[in-house]
C-alpha atoms as a PDB file:
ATOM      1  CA  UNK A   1       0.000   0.000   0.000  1.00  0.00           C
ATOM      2  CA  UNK A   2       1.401   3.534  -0.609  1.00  0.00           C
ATOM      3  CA  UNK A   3       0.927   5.314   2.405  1.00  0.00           C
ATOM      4  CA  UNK A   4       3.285   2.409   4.064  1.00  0.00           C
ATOM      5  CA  UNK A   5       6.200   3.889   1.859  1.00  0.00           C
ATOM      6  CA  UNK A   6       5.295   7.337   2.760  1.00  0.00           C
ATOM      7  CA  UNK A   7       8.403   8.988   4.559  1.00  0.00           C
ATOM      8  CA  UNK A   8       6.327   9.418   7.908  1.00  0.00           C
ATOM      9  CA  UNK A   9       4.860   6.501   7.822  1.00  0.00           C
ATOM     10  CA  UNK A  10       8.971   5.136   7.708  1.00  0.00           C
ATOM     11  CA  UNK A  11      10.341   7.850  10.189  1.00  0.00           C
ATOM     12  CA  UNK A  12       7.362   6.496  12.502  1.00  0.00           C
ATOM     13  CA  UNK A  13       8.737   2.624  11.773  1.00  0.00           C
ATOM     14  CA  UNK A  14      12.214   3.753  12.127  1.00  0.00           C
ATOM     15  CA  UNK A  15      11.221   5.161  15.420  1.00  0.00           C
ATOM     16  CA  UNK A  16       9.992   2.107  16.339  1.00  0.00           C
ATOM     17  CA  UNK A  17      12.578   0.399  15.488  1.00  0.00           C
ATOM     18  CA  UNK A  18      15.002   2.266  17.468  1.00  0.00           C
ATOM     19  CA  UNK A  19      12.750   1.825  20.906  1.00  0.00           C
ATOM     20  CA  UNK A  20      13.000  -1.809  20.325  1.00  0.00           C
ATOM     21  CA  UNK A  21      16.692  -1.817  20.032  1.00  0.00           C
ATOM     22  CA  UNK A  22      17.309   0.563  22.945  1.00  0.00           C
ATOM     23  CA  UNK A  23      14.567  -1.984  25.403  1.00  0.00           C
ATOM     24  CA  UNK A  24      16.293  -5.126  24.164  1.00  0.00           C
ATOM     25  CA  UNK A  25      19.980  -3.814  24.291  1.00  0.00           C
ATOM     26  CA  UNK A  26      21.309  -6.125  27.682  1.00  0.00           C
ATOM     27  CA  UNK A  27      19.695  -9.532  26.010  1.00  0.00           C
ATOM     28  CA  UNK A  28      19.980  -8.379  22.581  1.00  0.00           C
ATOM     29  CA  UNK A  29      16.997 -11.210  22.050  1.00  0.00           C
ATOM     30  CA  UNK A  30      14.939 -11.640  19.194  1.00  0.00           C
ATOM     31  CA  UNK A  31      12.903  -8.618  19.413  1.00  0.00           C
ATOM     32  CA  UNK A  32      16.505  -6.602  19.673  1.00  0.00           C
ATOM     33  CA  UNK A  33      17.269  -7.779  16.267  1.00  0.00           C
ATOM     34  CA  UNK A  34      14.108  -7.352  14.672  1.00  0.00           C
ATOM     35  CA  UNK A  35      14.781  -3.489  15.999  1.00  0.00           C
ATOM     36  CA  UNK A  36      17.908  -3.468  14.399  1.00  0.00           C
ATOM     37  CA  UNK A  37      16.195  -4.820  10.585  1.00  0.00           C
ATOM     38  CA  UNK A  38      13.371  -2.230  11.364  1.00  0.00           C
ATOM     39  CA  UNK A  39      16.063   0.423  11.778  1.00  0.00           C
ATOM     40  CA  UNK A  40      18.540  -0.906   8.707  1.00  0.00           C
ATOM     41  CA  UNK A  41      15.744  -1.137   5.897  1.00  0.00           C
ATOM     42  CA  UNK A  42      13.709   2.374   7.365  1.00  0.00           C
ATOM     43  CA  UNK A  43      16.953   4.100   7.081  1.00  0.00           C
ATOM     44  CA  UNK A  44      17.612   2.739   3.476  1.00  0.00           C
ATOM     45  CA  UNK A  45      14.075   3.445   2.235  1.00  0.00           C
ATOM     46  CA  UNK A  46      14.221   7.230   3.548  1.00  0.00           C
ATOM     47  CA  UNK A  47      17.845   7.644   1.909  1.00  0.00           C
ATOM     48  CA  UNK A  48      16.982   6.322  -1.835  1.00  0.00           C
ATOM     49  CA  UNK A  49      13.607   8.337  -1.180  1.00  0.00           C
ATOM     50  CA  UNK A  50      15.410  11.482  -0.275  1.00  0.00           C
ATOM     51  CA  UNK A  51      17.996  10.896  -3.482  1.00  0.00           C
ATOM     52  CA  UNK A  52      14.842  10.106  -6.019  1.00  0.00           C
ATOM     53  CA  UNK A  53      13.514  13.356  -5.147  1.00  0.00           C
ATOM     54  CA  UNK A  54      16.459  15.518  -5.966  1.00  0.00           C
ATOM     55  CA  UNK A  55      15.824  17.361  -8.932  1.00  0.00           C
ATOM     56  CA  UNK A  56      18.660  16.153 -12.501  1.00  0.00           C
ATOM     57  CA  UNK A  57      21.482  18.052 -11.921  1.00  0.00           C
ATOM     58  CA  UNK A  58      21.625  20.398 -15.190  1.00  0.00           C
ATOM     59  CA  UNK A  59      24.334  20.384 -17.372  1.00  0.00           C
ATOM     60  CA  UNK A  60      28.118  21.957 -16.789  1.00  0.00           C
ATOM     61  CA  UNK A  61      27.302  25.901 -17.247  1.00  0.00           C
ATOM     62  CA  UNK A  62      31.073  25.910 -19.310  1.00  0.00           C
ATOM     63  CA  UNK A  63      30.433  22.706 -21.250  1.00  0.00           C
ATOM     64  CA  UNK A  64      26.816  22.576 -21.503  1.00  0.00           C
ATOM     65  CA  UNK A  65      24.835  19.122 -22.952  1.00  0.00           C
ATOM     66  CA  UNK A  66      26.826  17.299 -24.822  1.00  0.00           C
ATOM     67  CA  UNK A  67      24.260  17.373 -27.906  1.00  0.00           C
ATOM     68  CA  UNK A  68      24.395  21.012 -27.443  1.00  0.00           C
ATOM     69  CA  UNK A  69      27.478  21.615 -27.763  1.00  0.00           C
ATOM     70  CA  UNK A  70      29.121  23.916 -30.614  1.00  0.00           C
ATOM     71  CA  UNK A  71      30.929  21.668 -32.739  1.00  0.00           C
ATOM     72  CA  UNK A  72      32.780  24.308 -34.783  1.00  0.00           C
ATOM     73  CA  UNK A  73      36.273  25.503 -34.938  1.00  0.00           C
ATOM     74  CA  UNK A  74      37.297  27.723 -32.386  1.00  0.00           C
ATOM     75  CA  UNK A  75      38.048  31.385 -34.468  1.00  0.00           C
ATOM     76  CA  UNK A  76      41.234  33.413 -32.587  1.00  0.00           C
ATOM     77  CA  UNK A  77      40.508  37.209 -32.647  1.00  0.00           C
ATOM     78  CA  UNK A  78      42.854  38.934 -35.015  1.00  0.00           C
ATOM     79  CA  UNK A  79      46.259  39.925 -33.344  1.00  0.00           C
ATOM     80  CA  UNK A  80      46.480  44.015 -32.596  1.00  0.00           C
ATOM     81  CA  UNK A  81      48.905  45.636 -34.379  1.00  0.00           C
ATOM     82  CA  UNK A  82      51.740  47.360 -32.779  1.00  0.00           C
ATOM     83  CA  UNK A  83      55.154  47.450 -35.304  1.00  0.00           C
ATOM     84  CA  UNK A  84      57.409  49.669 -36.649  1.00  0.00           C
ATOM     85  CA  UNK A  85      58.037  49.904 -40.446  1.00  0.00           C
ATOM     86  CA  UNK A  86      61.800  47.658 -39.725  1.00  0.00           C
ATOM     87  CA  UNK A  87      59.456  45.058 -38.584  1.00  0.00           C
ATOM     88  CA  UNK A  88      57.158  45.248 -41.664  1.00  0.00           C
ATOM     89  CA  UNK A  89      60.062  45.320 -44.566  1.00  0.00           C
ATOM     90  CA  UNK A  90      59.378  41.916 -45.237  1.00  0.00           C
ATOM     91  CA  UNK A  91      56.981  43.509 -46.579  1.00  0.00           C
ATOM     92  CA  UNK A  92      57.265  43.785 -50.509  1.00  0.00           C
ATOM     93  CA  UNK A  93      54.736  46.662 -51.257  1.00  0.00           C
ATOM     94  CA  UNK A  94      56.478  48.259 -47.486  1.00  0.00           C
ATOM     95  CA  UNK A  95      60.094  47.662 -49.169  1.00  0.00           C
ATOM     96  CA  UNK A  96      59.109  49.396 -52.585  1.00  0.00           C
ATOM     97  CA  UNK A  97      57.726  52.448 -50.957  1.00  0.00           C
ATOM     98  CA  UNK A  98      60.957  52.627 -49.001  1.00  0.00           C
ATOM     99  CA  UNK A  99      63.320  52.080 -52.157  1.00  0.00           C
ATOM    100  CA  UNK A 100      61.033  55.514 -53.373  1.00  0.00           C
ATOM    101  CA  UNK A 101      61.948  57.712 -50.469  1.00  0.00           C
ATOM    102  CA  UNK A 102      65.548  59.013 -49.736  1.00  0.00           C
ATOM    103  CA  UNK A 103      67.924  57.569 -48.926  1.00  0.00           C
ATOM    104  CA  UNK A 104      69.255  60.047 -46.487  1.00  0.00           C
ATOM    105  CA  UNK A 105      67.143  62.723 -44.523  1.00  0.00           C
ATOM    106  CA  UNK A 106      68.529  66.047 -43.424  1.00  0.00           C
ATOM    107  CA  UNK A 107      67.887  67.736 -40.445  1.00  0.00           C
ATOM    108  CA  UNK A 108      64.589  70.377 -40.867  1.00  0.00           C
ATOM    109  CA  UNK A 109      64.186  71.284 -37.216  1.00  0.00           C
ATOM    110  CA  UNK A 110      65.569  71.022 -34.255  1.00  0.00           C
ATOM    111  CA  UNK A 111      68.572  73.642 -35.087  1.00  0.00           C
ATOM    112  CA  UNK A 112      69.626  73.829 -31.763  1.00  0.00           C
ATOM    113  CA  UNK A 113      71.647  70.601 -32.551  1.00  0.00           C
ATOM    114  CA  UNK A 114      73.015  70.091 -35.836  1.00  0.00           C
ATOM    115  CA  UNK A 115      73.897  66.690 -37.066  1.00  0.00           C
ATOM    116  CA  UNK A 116      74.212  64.992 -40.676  1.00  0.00           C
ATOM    117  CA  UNK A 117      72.104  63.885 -43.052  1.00  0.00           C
ATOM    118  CA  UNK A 118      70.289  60.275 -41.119  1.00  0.00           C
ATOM    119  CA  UNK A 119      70.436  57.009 -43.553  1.00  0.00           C
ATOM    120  CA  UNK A 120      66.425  55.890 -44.004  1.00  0.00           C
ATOM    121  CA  UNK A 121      67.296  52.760 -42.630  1.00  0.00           C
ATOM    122  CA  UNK A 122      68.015  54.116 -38.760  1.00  0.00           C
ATOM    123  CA  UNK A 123      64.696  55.847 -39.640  1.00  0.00           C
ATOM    124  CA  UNK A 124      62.521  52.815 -39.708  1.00  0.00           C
ATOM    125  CA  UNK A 125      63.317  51.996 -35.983  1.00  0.00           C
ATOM    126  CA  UNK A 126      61.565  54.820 -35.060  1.00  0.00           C
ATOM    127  CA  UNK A 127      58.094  54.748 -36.905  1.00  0.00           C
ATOM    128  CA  UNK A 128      55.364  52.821 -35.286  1.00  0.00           C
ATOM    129  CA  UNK A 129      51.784  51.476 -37.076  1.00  0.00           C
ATOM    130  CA  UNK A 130      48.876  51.279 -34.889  1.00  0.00           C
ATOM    131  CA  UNK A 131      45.384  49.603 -35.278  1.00  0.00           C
ATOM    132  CA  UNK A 132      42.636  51.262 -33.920  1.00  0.00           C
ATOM    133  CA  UNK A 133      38.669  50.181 -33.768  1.00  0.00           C
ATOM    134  CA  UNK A 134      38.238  52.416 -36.948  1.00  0.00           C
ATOM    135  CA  UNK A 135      41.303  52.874 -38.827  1.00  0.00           C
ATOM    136  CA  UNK A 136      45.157  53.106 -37.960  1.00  0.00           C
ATOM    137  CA  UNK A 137      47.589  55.408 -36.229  1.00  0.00           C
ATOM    138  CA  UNK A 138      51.291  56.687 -37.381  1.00  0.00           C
ATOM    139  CA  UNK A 139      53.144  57.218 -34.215  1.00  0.00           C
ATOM    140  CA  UNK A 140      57.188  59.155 -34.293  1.00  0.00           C
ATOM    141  CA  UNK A 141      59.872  58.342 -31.944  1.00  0.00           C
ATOM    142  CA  UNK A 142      62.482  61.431 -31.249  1.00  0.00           C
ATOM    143  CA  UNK A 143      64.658  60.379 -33.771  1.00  0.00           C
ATOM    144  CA  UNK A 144      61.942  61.306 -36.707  1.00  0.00           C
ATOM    145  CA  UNK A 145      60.847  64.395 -35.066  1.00  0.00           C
ATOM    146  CA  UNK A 146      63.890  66.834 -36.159  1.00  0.00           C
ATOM    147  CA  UNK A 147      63.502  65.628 -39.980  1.00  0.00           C
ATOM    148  CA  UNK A 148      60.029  66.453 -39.747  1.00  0.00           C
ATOM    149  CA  UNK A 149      57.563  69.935 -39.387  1.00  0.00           C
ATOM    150  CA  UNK A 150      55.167  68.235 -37.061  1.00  0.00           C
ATOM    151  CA  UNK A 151      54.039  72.449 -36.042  1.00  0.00           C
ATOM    152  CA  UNK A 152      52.734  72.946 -39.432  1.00  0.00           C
ATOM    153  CA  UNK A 153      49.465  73.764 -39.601  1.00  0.00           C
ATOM    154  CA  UNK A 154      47.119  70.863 -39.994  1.00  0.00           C
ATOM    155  CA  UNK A 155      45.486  71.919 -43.254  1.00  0.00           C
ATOM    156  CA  UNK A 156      48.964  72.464 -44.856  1.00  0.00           C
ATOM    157  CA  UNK A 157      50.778  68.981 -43.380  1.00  0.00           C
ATOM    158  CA  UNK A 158      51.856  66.824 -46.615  1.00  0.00           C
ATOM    159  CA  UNK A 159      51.318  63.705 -44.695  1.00  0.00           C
ATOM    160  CA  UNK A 160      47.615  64.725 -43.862  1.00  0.00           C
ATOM    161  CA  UNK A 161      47.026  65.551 -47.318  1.00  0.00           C
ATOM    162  CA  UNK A 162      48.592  62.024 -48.525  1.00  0.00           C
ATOM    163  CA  UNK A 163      46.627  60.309 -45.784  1.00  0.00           C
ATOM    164  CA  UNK A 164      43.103  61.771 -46.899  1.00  0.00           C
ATOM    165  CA  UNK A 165      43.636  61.746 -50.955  1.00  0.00           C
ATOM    166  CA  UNK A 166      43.552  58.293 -50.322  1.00  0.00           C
ATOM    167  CA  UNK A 167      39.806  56.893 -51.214  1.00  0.00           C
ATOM    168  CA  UNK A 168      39.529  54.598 -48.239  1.00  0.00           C
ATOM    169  CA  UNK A 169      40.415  57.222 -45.430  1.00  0.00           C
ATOM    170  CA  UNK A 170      37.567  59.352 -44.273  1.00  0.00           C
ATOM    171  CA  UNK A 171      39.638  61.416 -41.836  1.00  0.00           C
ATOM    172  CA  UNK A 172      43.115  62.304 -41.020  1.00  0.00           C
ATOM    173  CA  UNK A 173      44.749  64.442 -38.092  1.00  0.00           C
ATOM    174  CA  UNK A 174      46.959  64.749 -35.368  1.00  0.00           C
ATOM    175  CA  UNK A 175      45.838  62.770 -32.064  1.00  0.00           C
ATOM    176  CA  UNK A 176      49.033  64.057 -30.521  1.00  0.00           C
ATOM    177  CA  UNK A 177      52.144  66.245 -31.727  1.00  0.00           C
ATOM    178  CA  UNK A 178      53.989  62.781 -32.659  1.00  0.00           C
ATOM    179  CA  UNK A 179      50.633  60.795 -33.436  1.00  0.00           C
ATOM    180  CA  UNK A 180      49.109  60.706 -36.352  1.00  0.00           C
ATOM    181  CA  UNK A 181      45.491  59.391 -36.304  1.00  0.00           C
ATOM    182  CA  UNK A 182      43.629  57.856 -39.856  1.00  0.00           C
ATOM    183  CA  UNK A 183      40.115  56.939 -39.610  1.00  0.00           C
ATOM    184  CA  UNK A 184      39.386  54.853 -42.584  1.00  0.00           C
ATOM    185  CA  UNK A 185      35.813  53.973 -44.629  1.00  0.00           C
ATOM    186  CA  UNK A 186      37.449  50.543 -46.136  1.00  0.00           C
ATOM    187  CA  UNK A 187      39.719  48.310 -44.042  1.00  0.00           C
ATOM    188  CA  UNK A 188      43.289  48.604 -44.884  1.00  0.00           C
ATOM    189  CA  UNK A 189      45.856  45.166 -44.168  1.00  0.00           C
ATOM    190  CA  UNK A 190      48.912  46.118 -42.433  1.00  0.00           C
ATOM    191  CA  UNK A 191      51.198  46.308 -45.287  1.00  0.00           C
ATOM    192  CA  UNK A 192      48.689  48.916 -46.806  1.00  0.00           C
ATOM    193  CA  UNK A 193      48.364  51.132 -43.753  1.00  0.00           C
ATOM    194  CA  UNK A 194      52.484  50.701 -43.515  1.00  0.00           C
ATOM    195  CA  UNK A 195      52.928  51.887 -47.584  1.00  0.00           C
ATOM    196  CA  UNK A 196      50.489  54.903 -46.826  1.00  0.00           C
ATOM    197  CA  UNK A 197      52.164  55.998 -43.483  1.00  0.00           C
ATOM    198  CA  UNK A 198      55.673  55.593 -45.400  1.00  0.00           C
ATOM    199  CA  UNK A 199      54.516  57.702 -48.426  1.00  0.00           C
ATOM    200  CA  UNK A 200      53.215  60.733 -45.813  1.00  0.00           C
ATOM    201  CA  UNK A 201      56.264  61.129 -43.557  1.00  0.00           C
ATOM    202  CA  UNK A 202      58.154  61.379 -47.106  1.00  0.00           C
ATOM    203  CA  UNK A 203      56.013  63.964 -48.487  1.00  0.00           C
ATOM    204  CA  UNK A 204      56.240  65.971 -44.954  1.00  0.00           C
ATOM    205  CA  UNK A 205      60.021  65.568 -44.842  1.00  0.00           C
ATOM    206  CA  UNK A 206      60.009  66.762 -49.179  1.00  0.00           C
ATOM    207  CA  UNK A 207      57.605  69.595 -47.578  1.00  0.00           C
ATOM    208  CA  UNK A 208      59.724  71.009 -45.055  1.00  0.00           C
ATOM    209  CA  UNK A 209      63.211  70.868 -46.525  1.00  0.00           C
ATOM    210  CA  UNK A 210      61.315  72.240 -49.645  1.00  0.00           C
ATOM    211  CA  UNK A 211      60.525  75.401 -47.071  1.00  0.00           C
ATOM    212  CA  UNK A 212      64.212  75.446 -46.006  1.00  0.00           C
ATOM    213  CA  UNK A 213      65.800  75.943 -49.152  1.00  0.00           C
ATOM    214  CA  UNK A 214      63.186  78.654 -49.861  1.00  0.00           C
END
């Protein structure tokens, strides 16, 4: 009958059992044994009762049901960029735009210390190209700034006006003095970003030792 597997109804024989053991402990007689079954097979019942009524246990939260799971290849998020033109002149379309600037670039400001003409290859050391969320950034290490104007007004910078005559920039200026900041409207790879920033500082450097010889 089902109310005889009810958990009272089993705490209650339990109970029982447990009085009978405790009266019949010093002869430990028939009636101290039957205690003792009463007591084992209560005690059992109530257990697997107690463990049927806990609710599935729901799958791992990280790995989820197995026929859930995603089966497809993990995808790692691009790399950020953060190089300097040396570390791009693997490069081939970053090499050619090189072999097209000089070779050697004078001294435009900065006249408080005078030095020779610097070979483009201690140059590249010194130029750094950024990714951004929306485009790319040009940053210039000391060594750049004295062959460089980077006062000139922004609307009359040479590398500005290379950065925006390109058709898939949308913006171009100076985040900071020795930062240059190029929001674009079509994604540019690395190596394109690193031939556009390498065209600019030449046509700034042209620009100001243009104005110097004026």
């Amino acid at each position: 009958m089902e109310w005889t597997r009810s958990p009272w109804m089993r705490l209650v024989a339990l109970a029982a059992g447990v009085a009978l053991v405790a009266l019949n402990w010093d002869e430990k007689g028939g009636l101290f044994w039957v205690g003792v079954a009463v007591v084992v097979l209560n005690a059992a019942a109530l257990a697997l009762q107690r463990a049927a009524s806990l609710p599935a246990s729901p799958p791992d939260a990280t790995t989820g049901d197995s026929s859930a799971q995603d089966t497809s290849p993990a995808v790692d998020p691009a790399p950020e960029v953060d190089a300097t033109i040396s570390d791009l002149l693997h490069l081939p379309a970053v090499a050619e735009a090189l072999a097209q600037a000089p070779s050697h670039w004078r001294q435009v400001t900065y006249f408080d210390q005078a030095f020779d003409p610097v070979p483009l290859t201690d140059l590249v050391d010194h130029v750094w190209v950024l990714d951004d969320e929306d485009g790319w950034s040009m940053a210039l290490g000391d060594e750049v700034k004295p062959l460089v104007d980077l006062d000139v007004e922004e609307s009359d910078d040479a590398a500005l006006a290379v950065f925006v005559a390109d058709a898939r920039v949308s913006d171009a200026h100076h985040e900071d003095r020795e930062v240059y900041r190029v929001e674009t409207s079509t994604p540019l790879t690395t190596e394109e970003f690193a031939v556009l920033a390498v065209r600019a500082l030449t046509a700034q450097h042209l620009q100001a030792a243009a104005r110097l010889d004026s």
